[in-house]
C-alpha atoms as a PDB file:
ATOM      1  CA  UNK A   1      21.363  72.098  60.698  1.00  0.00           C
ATOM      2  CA  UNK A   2      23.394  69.564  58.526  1.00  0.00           C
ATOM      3  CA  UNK A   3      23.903  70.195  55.135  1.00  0.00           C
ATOM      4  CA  UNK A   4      21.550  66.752  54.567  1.00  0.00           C
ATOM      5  CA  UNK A   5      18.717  68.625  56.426  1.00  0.00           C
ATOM      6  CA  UNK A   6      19.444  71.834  54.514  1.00  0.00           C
ATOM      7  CA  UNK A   7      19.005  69.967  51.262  1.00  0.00           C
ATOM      8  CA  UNK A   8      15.726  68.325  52.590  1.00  0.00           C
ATOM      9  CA  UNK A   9      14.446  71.848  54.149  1.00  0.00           C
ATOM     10  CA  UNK A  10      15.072  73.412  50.348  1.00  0.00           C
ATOM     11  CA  UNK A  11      13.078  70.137  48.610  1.00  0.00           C
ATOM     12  CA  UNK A  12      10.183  70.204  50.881  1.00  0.00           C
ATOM     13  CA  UNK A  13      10.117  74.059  50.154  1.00  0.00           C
ATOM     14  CA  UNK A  14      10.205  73.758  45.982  1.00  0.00           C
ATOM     15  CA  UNK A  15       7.921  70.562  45.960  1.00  0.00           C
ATOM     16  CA  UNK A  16       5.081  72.879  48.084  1.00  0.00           C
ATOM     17  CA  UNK A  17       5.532  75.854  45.624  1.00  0.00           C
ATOM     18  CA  UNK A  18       5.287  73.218  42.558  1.00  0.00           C
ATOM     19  CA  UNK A  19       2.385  71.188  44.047  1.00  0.00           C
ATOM     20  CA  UNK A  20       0.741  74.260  44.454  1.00  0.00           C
ATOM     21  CA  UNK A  21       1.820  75.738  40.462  1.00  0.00           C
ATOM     22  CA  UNK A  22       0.525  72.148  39.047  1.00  0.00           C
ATOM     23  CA  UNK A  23      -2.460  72.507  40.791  1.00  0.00           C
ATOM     24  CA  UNK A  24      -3.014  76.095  39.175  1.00  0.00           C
ATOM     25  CA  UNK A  25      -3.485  78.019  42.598  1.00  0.00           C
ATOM     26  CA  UNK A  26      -2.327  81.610  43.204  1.00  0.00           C
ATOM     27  CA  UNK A  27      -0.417  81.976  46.650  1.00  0.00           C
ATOM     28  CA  UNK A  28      -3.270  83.237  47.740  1.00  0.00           C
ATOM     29  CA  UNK A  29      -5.661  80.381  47.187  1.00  0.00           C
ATOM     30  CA  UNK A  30      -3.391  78.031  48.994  1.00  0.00           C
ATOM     31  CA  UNK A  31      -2.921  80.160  51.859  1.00  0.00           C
ATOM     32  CA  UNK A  32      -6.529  80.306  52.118  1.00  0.00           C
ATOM     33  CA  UNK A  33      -6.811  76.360  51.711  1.00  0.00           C
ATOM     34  CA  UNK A  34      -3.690  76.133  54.272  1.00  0.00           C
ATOM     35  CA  UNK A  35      -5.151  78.926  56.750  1.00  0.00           C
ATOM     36  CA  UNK A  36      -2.220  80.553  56.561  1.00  0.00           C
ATOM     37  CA  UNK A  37      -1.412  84.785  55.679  1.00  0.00           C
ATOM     38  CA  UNK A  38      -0.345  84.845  51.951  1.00  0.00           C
ATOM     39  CA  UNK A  39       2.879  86.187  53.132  1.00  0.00           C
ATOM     40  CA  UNK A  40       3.404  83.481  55.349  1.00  0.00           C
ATOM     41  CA  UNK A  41       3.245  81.239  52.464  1.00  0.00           C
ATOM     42  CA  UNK A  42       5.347  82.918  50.186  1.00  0.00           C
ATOM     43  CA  UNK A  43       8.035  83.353  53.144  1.00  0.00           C
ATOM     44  CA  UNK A  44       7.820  79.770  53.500  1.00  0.00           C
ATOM     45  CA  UNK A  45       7.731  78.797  49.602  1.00  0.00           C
ATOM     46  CA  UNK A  46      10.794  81.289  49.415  1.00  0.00           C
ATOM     47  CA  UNK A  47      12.828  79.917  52.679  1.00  0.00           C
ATOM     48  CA  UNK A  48      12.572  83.056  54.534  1.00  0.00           C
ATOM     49  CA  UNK A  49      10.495  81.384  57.060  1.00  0.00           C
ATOM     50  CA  UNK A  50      11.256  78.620  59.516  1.00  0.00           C
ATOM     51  CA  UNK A  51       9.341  75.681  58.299  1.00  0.00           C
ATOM     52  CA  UNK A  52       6.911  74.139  61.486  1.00  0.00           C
ATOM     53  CA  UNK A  53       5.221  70.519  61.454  1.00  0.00           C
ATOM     54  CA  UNK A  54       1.765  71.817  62.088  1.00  0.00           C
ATOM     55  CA  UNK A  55       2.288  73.928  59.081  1.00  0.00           C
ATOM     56  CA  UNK A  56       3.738  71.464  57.024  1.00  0.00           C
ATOM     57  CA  UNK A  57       0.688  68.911  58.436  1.00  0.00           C
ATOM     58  CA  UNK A  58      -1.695  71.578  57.126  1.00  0.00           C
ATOM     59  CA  UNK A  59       0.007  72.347  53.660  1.00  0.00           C
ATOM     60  CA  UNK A  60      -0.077  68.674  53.076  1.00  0.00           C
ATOM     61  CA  UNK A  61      -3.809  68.266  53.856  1.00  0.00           C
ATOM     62  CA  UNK A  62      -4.492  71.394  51.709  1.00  0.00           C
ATOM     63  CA  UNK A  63      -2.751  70.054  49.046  1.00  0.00           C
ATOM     64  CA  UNK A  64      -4.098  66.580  48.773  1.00  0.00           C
ATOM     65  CA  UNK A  65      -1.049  64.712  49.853  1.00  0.00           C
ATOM     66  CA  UNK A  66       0.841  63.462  52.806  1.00  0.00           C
ATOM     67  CA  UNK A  67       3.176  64.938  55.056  1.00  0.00           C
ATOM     68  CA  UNK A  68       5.195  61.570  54.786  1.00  0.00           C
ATOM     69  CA  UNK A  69       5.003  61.973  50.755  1.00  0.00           C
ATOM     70  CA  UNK A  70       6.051  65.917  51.646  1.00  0.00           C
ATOM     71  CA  UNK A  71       9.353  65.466  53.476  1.00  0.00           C
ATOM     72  CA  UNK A  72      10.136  62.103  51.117  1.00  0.00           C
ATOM     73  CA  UNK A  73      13.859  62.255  50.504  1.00  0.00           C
ATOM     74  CA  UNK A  74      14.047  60.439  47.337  1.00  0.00           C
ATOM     75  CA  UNK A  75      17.842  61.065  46.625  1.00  0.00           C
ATOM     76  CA  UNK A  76      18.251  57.413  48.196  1.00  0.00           C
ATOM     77  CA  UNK A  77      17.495  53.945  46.459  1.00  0.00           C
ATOM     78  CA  UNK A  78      16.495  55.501  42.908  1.00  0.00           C
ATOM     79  CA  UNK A  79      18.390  52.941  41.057  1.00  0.00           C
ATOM     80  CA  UNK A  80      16.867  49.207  42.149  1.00  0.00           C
ATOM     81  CA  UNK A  81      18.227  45.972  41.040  1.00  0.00           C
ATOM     82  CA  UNK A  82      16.226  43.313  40.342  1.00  0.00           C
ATOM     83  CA  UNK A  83      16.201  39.728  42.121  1.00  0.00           C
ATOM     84  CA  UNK A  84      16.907  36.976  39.793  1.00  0.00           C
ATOM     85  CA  UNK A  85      15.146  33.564  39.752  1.00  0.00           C
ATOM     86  CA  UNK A  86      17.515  32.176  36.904  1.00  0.00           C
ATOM     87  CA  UNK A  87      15.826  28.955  37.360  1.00  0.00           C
ATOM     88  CA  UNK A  88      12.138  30.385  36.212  1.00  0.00           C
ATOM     89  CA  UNK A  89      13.765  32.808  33.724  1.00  0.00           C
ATOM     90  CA  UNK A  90      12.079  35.329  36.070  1.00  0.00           C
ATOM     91  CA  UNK A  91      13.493  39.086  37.422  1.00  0.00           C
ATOM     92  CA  UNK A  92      11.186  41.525  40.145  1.00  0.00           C
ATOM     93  CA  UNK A  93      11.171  44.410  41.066  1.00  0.00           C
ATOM     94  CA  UNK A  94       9.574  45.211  44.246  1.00  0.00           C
ATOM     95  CA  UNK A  95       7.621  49.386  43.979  1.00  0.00           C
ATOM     96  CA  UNK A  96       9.274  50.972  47.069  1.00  0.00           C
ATOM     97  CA  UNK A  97       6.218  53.660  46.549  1.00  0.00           C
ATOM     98  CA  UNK A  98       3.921  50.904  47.154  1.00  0.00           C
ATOM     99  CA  UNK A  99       5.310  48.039  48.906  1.00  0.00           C
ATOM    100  CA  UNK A 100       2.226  46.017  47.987  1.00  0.00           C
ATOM    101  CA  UNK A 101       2.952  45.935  43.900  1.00  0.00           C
ATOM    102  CA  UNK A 102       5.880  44.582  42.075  1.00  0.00           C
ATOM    103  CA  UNK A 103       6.849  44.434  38.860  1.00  0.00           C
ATOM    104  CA  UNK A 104       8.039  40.916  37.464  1.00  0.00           C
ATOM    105  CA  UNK A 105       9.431  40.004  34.219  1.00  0.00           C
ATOM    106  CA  UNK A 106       9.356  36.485  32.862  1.00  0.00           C
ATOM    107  CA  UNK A 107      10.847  34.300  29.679  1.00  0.00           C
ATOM    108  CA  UNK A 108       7.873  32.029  28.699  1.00  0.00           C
ATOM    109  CA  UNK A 109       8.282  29.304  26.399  1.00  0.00           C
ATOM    110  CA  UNK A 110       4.941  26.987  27.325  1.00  0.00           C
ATOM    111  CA  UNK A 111       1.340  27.131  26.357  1.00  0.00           C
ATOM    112  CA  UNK A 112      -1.542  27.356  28.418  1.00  0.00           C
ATOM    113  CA  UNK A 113      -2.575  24.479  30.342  1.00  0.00           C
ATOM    114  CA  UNK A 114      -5.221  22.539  28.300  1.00  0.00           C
ATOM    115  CA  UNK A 115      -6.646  21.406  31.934  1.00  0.00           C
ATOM    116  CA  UNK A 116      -8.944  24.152  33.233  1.00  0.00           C
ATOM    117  CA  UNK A 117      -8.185  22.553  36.225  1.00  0.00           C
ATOM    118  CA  UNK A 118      -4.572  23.439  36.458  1.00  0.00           C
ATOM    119  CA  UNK A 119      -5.731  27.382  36.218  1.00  0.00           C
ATOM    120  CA  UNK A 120      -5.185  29.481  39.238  1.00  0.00           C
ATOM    121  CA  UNK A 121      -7.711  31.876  40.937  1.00  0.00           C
ATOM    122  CA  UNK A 122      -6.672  33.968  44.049  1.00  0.00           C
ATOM    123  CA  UNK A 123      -7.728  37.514  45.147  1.00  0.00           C
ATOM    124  CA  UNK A 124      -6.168  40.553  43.521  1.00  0.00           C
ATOM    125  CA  UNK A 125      -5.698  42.303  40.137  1.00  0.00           C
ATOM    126  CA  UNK A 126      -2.642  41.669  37.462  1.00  0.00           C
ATOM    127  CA  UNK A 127      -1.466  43.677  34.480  1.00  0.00           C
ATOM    128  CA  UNK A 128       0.851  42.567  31.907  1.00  0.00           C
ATOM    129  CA  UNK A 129       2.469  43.845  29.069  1.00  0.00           C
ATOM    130  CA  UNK A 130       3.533  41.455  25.975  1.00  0.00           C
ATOM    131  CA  UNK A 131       7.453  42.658  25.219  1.00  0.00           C
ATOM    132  CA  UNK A 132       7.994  40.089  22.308  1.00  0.00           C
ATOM    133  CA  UNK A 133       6.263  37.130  20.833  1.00  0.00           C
ATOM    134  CA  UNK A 134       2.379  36.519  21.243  1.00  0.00           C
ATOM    135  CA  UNK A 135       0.913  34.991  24.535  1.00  0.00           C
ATOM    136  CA  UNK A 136      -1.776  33.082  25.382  1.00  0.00           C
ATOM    137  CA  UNK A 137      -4.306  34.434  28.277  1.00  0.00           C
ATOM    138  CA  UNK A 138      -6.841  31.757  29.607  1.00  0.00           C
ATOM    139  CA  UNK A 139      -9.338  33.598  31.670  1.00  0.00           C
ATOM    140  CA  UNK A 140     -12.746  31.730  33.239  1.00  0.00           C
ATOM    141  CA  UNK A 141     -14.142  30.100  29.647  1.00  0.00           C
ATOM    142  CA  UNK A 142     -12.510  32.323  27.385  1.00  0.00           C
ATOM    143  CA  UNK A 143      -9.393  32.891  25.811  1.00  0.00           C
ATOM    144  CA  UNK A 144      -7.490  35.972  24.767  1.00  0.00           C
ATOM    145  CA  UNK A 145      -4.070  36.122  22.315  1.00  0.00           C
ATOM    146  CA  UNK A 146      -1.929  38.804  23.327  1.00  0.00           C
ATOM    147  CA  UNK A 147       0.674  39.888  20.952  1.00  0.00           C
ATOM    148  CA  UNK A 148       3.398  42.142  21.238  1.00  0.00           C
ATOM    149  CA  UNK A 149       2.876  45.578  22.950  1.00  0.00           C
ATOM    150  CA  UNK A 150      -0.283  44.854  23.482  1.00  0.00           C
ATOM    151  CA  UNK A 151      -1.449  44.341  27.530  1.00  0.00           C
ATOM    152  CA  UNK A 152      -4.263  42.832  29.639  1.00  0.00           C
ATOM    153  CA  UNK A 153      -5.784  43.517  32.958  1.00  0.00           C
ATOM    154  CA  UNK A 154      -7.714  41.096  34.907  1.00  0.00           C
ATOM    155  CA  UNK A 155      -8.926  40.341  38.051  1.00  0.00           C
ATOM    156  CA  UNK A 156      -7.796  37.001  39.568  1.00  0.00           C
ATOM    157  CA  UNK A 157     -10.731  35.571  41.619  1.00  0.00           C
ATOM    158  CA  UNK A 158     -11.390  34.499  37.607  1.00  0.00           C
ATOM    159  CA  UNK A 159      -9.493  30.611  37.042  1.00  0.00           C
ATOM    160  CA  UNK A 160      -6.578  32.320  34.909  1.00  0.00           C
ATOM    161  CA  UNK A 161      -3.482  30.815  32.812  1.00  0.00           C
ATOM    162  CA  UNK A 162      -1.070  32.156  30.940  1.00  0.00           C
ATOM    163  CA  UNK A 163       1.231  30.611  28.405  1.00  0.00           C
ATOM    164  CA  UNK A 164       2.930  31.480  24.604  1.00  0.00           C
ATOM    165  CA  UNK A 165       0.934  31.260  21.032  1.00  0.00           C
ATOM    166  CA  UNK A 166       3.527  29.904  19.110  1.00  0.00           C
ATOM    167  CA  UNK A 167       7.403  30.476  19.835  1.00  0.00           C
ATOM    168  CA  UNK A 168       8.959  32.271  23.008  1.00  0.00           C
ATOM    169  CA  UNK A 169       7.419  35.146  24.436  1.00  0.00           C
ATOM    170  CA  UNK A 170       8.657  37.439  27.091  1.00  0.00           C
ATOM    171  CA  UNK A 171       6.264  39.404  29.502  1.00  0.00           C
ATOM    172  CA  UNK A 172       5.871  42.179  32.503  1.00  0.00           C
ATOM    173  CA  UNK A 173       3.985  41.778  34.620  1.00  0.00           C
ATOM    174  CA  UNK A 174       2.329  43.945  37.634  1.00  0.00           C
ATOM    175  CA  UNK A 175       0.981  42.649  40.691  1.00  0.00           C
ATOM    176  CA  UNK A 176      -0.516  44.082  43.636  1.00  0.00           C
ATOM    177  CA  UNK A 177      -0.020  42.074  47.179  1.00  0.00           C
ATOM    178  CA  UNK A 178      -2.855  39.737  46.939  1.00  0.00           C
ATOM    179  CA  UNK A 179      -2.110  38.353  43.451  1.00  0.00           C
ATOM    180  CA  UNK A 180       1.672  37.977  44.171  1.00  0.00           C
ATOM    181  CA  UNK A 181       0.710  36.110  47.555  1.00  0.00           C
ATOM    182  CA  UNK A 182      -1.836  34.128  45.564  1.00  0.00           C
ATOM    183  CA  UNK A 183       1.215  33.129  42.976  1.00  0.00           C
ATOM    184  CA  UNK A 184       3.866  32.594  45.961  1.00  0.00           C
ATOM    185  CA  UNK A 185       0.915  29.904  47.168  1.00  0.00           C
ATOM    186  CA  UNK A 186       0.205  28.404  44.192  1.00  0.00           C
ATOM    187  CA  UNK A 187       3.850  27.804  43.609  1.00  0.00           C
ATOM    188  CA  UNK A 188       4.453  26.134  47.095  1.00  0.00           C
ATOM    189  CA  UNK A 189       1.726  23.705  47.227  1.00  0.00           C
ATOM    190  CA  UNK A 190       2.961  22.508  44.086  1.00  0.00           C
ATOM    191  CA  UNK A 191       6.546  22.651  44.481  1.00  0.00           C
ATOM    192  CA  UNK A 192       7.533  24.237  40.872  1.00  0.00           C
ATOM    193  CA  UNK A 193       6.595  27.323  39.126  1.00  0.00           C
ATOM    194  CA  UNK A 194       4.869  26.630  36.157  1.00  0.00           C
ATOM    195  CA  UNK A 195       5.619  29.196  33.817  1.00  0.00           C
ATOM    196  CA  UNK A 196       2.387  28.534  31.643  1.00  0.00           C
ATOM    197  CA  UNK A 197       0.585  29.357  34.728  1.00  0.00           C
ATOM    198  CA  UNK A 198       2.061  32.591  34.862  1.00  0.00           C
ATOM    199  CA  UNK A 199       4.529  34.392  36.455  1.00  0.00           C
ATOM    200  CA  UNK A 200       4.790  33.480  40.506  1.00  0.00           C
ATOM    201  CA  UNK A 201       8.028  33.979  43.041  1.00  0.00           C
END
């Protein structure tokens, strides 16, 4: 065994003991959930036991997680730069947890459009958070001032728009896969990537 696989065996070991702990179960309780001898479990909490997939399968299952999530060795990639679109004042992040979401962060300095025409509508769901100045949400008929620290969820089958109330604002945003595909559209039929539109890639 490496001294890499060592590390990993120890991890998987203290993240099944404090799974178990958050979840407020005696050793005993989990070994019952598990179908395992309660000294089976604690030899295998405390390393004195070899640690076998169809265990590890089962330990998973019993406490509500996967065995991918399990054996996750999260010592890589921990520190993730963003990619820049200086052009769009606009940095993401992509969520290597969920490769579906990213995070996107975005210098707006225009207001809403005042053609309800020029507001997008795509599937999926965005949340963003106000960092400075006061922005402008257009959503269906309505219309929503956001000011600093405060944040909005929506979903965005509703015509949407998003520009500033006043001066500069900055904003982060969160997207799941739909919404950021719906923005990456949006921006290619057009050619551009309106910023009072909201944030797109």
């Amino acid at each position: 065994m490496t001294q890499e696989d060592g590390g990993l065996d120890s991890l998987v070991r203290k993240r099944i003991r404090a799974l178990r702990v958050a979840q407020g179960w005696s050793l005993e309780e989990l070994a019952t959930r598990a179908n395992l001898s309660q000294s089976s479990l604690s030899r295998i909490e405390n390393g004195q036991r070899r640690l076998a997939l169809d265990q590890l399968v089962t330990l998973a299952r019993a406490l509500d997680t996967t065995l991918d999530q399990l054996v996750e060795n999260a010592a890589d990639d921990v520190v993730i730069s963003p990619m820049i679109d200086g052009a769009h004042g606009l940095m993401r992040w992509p969520i290597k947890g969920d490769p579906g979401m990213s995070v996107v962060l975005q210098r707006m300095t225009e207001p809403p459009p005042d053609n309800p025409a020029r507001m997008r509508a795509h599937p999926g769901r965005e949340w963003l958070v106000v960092l400075s100045g006061t922005a402008i949400l257009m959503l269906g008929h309505r219309r929503f001032r956001i000011e600093t620290h405060q944040a909005a969820e929506f979903p965005t089958m509703m015509p949407h728009a998003i520009g500033v109330g006043g001066g500069p604002c900055e904003i982060m945003g969160i997207f799941d896969r739909d919404a950021r595909r719906g923005h990456r559209r949006d921006a290619g039929e057009t050619g551009e990537c309106d910023g009072a539109q909201g944030p797109c890639e």
